[in-house]
N, C-alpha and C. Protein backbone atom coordinates (compact mmCIF):
# COMPACT_ATOMS: atom_id res chain seq x y z
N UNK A 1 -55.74 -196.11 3.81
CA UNK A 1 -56.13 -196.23 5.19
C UNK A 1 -55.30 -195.28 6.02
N UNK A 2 -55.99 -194.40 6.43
CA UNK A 2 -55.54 -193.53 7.32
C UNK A 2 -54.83 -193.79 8.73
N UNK A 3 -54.11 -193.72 9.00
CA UNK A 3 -53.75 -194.33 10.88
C UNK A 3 -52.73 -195.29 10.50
N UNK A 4 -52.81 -195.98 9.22
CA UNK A 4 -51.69 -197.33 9.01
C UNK A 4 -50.49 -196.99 8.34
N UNK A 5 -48.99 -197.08 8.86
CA UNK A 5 -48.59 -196.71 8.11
C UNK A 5 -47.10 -197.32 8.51
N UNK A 6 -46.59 -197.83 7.29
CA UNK A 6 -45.37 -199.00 7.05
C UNK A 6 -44.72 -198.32 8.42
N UNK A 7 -43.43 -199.65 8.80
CA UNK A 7 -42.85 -199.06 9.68
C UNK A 7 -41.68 -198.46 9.36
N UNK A 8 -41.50 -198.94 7.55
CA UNK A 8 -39.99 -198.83 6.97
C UNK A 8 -40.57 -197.31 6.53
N UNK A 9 -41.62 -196.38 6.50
CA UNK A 9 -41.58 -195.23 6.23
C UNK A 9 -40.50 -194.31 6.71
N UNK A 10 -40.22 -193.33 5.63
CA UNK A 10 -38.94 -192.24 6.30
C UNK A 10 -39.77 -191.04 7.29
N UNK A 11 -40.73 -191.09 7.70
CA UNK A 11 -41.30 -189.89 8.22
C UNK A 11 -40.48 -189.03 8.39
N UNK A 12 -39.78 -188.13 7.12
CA UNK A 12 -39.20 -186.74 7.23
C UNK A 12 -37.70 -187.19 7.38
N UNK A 13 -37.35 -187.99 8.24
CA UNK A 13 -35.81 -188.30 8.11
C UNK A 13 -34.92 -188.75 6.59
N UNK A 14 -33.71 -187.88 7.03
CA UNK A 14 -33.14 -188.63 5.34
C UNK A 14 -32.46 -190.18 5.58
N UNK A 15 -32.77 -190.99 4.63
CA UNK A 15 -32.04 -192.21 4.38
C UNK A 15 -30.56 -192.14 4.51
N UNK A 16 -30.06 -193.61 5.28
CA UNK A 16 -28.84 -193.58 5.06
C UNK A 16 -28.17 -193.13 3.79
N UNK A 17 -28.11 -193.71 3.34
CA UNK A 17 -27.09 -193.03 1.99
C UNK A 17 -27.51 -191.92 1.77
N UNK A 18 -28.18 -190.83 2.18
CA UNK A 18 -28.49 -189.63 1.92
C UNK A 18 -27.76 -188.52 3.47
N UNK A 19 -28.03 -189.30 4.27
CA UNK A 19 -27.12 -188.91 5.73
C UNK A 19 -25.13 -189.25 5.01
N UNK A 20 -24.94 -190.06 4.66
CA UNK A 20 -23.69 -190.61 3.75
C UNK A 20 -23.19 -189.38 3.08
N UNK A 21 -24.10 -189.28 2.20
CA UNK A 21 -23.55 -188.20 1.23
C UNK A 21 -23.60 -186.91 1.88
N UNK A 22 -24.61 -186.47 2.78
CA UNK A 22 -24.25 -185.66 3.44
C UNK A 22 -22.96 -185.14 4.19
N UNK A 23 -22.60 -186.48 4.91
CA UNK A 23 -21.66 -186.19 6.09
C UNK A 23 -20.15 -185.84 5.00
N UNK A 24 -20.22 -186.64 4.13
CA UNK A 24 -19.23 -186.95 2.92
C UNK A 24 -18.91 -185.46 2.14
N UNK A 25 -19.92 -184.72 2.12
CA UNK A 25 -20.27 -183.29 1.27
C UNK A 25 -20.77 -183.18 -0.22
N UNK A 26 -21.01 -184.69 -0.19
CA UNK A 26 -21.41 -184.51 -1.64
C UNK A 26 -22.08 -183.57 -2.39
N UNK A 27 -23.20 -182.93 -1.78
CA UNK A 27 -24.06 -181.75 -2.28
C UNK A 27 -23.32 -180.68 -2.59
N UNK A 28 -22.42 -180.35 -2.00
CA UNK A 28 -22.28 -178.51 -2.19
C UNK A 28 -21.11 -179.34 -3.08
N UNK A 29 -20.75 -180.48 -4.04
CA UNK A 29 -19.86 -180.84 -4.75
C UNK A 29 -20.31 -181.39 -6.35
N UNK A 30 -19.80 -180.89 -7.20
CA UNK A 30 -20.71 -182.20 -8.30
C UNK A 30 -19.58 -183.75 -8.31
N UNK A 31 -20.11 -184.65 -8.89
CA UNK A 31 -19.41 -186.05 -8.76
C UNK A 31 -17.74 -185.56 -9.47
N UNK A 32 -17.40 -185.02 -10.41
CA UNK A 32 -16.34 -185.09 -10.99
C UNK A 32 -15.38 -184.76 -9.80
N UNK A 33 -14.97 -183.37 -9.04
CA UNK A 33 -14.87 -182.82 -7.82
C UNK A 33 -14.92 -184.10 -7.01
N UNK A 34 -15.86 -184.94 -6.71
CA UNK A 34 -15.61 -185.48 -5.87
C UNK A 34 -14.82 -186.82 -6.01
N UNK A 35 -14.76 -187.21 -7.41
CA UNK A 35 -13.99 -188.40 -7.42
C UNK A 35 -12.55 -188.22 -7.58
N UNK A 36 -12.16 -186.68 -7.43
CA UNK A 36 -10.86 -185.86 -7.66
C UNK A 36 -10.33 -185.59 -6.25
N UNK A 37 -11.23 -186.09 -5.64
CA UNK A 37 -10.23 -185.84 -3.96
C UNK A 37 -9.60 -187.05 -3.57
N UNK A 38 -9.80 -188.36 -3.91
CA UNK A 38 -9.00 -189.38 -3.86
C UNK A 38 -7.76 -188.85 -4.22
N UNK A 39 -6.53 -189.09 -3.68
CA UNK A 39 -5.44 -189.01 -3.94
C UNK A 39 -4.71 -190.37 -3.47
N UNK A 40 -3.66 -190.56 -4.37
CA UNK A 40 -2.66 -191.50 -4.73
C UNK A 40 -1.55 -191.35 -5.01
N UNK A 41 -0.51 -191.71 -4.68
CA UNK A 41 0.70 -191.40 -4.51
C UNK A 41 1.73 -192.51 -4.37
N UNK A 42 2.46 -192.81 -5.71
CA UNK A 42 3.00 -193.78 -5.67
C UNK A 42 4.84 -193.34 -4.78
N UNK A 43 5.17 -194.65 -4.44
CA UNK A 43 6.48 -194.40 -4.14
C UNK A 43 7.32 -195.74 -4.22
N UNK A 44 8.21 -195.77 -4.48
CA UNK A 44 9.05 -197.12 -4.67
C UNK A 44 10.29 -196.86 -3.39
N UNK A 45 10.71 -198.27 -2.18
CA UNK A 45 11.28 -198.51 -1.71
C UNK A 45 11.80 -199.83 -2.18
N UNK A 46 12.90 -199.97 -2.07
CA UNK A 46 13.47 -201.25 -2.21
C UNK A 46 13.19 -202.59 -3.11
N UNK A 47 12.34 -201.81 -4.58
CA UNK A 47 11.74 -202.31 -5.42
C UNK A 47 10.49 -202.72 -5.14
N UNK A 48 9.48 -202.59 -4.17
CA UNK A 48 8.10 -202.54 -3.93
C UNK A 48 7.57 -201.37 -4.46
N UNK A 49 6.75 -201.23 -4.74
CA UNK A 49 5.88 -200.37 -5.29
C UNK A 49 4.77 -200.02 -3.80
N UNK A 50 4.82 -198.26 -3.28
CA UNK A 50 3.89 -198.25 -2.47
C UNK A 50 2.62 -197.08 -2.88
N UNK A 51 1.92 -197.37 -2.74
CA UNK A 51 0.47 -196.58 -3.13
C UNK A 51 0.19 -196.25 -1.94
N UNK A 52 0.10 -194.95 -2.10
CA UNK A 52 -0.62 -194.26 -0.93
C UNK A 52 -1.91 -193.72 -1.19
N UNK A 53 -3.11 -193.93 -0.67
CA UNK A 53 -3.99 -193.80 -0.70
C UNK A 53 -4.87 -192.72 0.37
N UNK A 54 -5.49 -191.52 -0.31
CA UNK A 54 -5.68 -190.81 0.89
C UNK A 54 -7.27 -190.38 0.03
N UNK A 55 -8.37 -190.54 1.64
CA UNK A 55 -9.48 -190.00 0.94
C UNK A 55 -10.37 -191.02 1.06
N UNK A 56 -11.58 -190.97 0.32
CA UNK A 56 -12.75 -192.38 0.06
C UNK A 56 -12.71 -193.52 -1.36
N UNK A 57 -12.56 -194.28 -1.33
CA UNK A 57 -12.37 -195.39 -2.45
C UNK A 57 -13.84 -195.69 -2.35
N UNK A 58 -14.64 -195.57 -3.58
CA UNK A 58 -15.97 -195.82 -4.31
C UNK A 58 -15.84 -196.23 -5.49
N UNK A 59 -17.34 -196.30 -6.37
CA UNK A 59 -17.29 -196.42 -7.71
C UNK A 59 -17.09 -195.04 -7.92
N UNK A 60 -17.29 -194.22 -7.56
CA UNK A 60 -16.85 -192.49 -8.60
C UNK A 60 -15.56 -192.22 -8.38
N UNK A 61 -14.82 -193.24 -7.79
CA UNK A 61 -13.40 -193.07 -8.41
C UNK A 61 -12.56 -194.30 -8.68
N UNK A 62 -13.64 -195.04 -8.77
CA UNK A 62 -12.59 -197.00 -8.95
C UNK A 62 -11.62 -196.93 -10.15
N UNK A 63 -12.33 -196.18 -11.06
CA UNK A 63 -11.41 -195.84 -12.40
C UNK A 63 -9.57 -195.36 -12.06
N UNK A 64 -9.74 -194.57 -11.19
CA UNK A 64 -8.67 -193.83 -10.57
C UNK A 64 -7.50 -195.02 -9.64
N UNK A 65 -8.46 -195.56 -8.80
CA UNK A 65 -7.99 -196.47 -7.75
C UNK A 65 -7.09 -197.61 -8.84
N UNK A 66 -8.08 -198.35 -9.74
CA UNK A 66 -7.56 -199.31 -10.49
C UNK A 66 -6.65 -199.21 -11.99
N UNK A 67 -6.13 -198.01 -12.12
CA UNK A 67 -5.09 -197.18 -12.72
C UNK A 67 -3.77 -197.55 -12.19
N UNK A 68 -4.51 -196.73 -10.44
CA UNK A 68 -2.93 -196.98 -9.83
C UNK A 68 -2.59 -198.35 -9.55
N UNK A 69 -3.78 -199.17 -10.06
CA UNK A 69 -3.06 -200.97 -9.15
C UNK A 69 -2.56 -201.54 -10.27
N UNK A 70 -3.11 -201.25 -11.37
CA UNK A 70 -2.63 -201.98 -12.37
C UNK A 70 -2.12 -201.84 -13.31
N UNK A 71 -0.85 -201.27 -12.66
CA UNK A 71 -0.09 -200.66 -13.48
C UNK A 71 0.96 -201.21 -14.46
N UNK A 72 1.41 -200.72 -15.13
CA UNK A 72 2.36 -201.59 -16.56
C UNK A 72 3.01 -202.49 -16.24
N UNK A 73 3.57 -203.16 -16.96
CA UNK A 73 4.66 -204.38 -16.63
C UNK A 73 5.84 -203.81 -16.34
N UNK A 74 6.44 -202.77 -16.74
CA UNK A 74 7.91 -202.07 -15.86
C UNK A 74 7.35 -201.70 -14.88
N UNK A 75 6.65 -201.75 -14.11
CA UNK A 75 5.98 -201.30 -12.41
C UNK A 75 6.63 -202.59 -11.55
N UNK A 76 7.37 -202.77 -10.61
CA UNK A 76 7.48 -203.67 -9.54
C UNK A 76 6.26 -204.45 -9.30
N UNK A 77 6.82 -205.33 -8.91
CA UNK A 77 5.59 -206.71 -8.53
C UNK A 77 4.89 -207.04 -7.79
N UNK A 78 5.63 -206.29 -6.71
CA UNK A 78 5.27 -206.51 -5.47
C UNK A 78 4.92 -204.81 -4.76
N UNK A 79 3.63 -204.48 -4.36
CA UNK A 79 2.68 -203.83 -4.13
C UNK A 79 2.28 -203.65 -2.69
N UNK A 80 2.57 -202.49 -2.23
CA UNK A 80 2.02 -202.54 -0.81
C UNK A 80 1.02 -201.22 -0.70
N UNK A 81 -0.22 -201.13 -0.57
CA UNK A 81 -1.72 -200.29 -0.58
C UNK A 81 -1.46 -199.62 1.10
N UNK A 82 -0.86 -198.59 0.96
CA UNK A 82 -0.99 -197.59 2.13
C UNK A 82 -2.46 -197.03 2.82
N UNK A 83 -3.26 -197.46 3.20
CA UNK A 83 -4.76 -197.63 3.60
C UNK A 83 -4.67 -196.16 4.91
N UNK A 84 -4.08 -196.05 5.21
CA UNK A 84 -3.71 -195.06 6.54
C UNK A 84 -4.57 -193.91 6.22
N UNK A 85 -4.74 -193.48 5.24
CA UNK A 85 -5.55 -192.12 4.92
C UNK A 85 -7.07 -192.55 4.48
N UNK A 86 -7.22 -193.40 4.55
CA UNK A 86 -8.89 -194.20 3.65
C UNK A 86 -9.97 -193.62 4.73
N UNK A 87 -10.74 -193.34 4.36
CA UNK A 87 -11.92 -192.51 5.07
C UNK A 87 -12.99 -193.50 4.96
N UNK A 88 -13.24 -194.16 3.91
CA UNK A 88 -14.43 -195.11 3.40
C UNK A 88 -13.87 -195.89 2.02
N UNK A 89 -14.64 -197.00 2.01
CA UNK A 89 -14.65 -197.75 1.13
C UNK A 89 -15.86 -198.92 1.12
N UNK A 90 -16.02 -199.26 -0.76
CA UNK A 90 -17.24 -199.62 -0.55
C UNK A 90 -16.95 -201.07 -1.48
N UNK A 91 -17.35 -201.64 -2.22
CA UNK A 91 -17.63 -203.02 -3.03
C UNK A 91 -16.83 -202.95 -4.21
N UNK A 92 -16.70 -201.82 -4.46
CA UNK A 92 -15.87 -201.49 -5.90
C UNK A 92 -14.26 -201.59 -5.61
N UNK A 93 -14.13 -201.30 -4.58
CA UNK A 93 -12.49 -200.93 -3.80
C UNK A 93 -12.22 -202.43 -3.42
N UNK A 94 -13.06 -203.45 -2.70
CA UNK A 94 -12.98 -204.59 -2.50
C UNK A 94 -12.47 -205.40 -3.87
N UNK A 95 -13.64 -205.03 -4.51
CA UNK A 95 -13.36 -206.26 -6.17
C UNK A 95 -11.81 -205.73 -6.68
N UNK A 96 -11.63 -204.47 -6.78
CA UNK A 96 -9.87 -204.28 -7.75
C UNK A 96 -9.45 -204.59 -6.72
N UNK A 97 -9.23 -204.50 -5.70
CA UNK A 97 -7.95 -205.20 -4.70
C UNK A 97 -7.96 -206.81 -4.73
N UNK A 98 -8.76 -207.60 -5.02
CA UNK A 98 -8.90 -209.04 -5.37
C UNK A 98 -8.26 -209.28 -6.80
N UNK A 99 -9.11 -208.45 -7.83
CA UNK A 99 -8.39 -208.69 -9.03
C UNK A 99 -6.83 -208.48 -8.95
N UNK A 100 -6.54 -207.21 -8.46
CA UNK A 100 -5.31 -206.82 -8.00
C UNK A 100 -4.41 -207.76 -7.26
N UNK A 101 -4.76 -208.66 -6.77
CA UNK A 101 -3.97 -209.53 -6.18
C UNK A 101 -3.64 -210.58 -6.72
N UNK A 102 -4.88 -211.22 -7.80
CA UNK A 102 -4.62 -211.94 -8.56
C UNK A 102 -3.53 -212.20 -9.57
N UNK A 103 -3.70 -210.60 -10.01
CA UNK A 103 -2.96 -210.08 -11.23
C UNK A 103 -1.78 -210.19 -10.98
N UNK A 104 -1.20 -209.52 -9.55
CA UNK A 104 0.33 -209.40 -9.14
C UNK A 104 0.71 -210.96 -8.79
N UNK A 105 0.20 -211.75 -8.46
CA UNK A 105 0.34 -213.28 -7.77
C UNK A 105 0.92 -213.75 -8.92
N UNK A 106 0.15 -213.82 -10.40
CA UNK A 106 0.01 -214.56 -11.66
C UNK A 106 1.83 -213.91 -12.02
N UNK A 107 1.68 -212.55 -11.92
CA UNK A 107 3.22 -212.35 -12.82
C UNK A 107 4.31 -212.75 -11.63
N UNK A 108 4.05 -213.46 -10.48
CA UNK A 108 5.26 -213.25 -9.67
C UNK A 108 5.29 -212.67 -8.24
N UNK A 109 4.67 -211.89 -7.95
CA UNK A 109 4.50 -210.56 -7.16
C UNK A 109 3.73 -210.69 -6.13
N UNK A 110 3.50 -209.88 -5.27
CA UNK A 110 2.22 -209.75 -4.56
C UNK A 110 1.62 -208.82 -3.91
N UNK A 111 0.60 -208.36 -3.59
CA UNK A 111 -0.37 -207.18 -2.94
C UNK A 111 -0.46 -207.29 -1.50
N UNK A 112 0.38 -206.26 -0.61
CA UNK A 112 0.08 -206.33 0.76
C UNK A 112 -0.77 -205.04 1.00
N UNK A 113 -1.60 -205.00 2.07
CA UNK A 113 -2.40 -203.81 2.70
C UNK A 113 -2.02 -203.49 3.96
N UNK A 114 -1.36 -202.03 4.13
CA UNK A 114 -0.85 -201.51 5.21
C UNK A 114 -1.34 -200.62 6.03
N UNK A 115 -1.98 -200.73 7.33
CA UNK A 115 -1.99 -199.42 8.11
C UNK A 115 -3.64 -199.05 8.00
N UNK A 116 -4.65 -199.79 7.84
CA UNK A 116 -6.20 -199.81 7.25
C UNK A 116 -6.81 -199.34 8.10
N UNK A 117 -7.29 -197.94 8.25
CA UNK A 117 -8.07 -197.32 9.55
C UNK A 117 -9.35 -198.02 9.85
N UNK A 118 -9.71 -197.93 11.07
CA UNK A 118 -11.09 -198.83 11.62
C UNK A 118 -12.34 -198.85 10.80
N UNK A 119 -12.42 -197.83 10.01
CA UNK A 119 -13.55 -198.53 8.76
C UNK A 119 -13.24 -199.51 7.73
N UNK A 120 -11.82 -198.91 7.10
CA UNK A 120 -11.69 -199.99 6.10
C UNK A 120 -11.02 -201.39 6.66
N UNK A 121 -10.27 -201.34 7.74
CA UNK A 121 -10.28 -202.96 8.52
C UNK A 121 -11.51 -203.58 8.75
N UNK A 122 -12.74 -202.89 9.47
CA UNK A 122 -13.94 -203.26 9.22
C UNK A 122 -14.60 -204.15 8.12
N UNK A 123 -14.65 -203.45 7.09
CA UNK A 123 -15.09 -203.97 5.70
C UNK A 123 -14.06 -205.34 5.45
N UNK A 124 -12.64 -204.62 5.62
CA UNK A 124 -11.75 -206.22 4.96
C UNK A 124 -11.62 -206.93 5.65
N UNK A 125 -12.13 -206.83 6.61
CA UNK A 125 -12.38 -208.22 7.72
C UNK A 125 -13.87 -208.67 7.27
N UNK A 126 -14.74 -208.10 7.08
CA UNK A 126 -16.14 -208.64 7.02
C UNK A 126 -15.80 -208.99 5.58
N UNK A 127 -15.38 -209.48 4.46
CA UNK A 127 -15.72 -209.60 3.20
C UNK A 127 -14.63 -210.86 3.04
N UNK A 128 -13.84 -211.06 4.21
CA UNK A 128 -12.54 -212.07 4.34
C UNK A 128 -11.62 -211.81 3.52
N UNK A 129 -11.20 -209.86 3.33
CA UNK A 129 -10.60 -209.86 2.19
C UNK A 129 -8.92 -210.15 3.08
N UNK A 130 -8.80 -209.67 4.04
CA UNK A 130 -7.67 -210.41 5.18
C UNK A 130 -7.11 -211.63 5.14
N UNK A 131 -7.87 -212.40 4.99
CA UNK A 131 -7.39 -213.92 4.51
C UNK A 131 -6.83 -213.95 2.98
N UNK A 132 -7.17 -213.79 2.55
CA UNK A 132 -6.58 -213.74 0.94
C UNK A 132 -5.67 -213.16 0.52
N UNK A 133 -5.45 -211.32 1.21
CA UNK A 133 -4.37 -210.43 1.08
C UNK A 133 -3.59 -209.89 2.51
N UNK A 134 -2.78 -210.16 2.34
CA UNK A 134 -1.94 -209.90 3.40
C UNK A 134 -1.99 -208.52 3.98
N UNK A 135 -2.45 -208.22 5.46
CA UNK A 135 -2.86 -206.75 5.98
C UNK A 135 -2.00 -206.81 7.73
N UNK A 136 -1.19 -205.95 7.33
CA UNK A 136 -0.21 -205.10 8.31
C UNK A 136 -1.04 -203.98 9.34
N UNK A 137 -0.52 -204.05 10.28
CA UNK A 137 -0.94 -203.29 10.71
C UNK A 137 -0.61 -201.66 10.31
N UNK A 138 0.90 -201.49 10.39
CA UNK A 138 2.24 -200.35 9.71
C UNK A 138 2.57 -200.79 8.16
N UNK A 139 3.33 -199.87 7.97
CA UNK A 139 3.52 -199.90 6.35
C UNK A 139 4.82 -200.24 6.79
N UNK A 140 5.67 -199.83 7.98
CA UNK A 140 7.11 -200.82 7.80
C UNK A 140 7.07 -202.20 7.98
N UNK A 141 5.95 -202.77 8.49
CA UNK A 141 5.75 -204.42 8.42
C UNK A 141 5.72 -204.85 7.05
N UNK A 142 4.58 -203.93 6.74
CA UNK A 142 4.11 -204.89 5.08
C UNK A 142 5.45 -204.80 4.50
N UNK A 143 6.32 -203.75 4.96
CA UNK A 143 7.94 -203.93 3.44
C UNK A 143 8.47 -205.11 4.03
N UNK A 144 8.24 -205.53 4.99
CA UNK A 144 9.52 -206.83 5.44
C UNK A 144 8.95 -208.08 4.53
N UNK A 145 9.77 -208.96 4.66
CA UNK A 145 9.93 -210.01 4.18
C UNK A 145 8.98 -211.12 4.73
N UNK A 146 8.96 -210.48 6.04
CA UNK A 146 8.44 -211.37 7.08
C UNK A 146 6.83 -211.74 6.84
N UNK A 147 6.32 -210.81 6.04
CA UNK A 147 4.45 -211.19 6.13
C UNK A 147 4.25 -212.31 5.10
């Protein structure tokens, strides 16, 4: 039928996740490249373990992300996720930071989140991951004692 036509049609526009990958650069990139711009950067203060995180947390790099969380048993226990550089994050970054918290809780330890720019506070507020893991505003809060 000619004249009728869904309203969910794309008439010519690209789909979100296609505007996503756009804005992101995925195209002029292949996936390997792109799950290689996550960067991580561990550092130890005062026997915490801090991960710095710079870039987008997805599944094309959860492999990467959940390396650095779960790391050996000579790794400190206590974990603080430097969020300050996070550009995006999606469902995959949510689930290892839960497991991740679990994991460090069980040996002793625990997982704080520091410094979470307005997208990824977004998400860890909408998923109630805030309630469960402790989120700083600064990364010198999360080292205190006090959270």
């Amino acid at each position: 039928m000619k004249g009728l036509e869904s309203p969910f049609a794309r008439r010519g526009r690209p789909h979100c996740a296609e505007q996503r990958r756009r804005a992101r650069g995925s195209r002029q990139q292949p996936p390997a490249e792109q799950a290689a711009r996550l960067s991580i950067t561990q550092i130890t203060s005062a026997d915490i373990r801090v991960l710095i995180l710079v870039s987008e947390v997805d599944a094309e790099n959860f492999p990467l992300a959940q390396e650095a969380l779960l790391a050996p048993g000579n790794a400190p226990s206590r974990t603080v996720l430097d969020l300050g550089g996070v550009t995006f994050m999606d469902s995959s970054a949510i689930s290892i930071r839960a497991f991740a918290h679990h994991h460090t809780t069980e040996a002793g330890g625990w997982l704080r989140m520091a410094a979470p720019t307005p997208p990824v506070q977004r998400v860890v507020r909408l998923v109630g991951l805030d309630t469960v893991i402790a989120c700083s505003p600064a990364l010198p809060e999360a080292l205190t004692d006090s959270v």
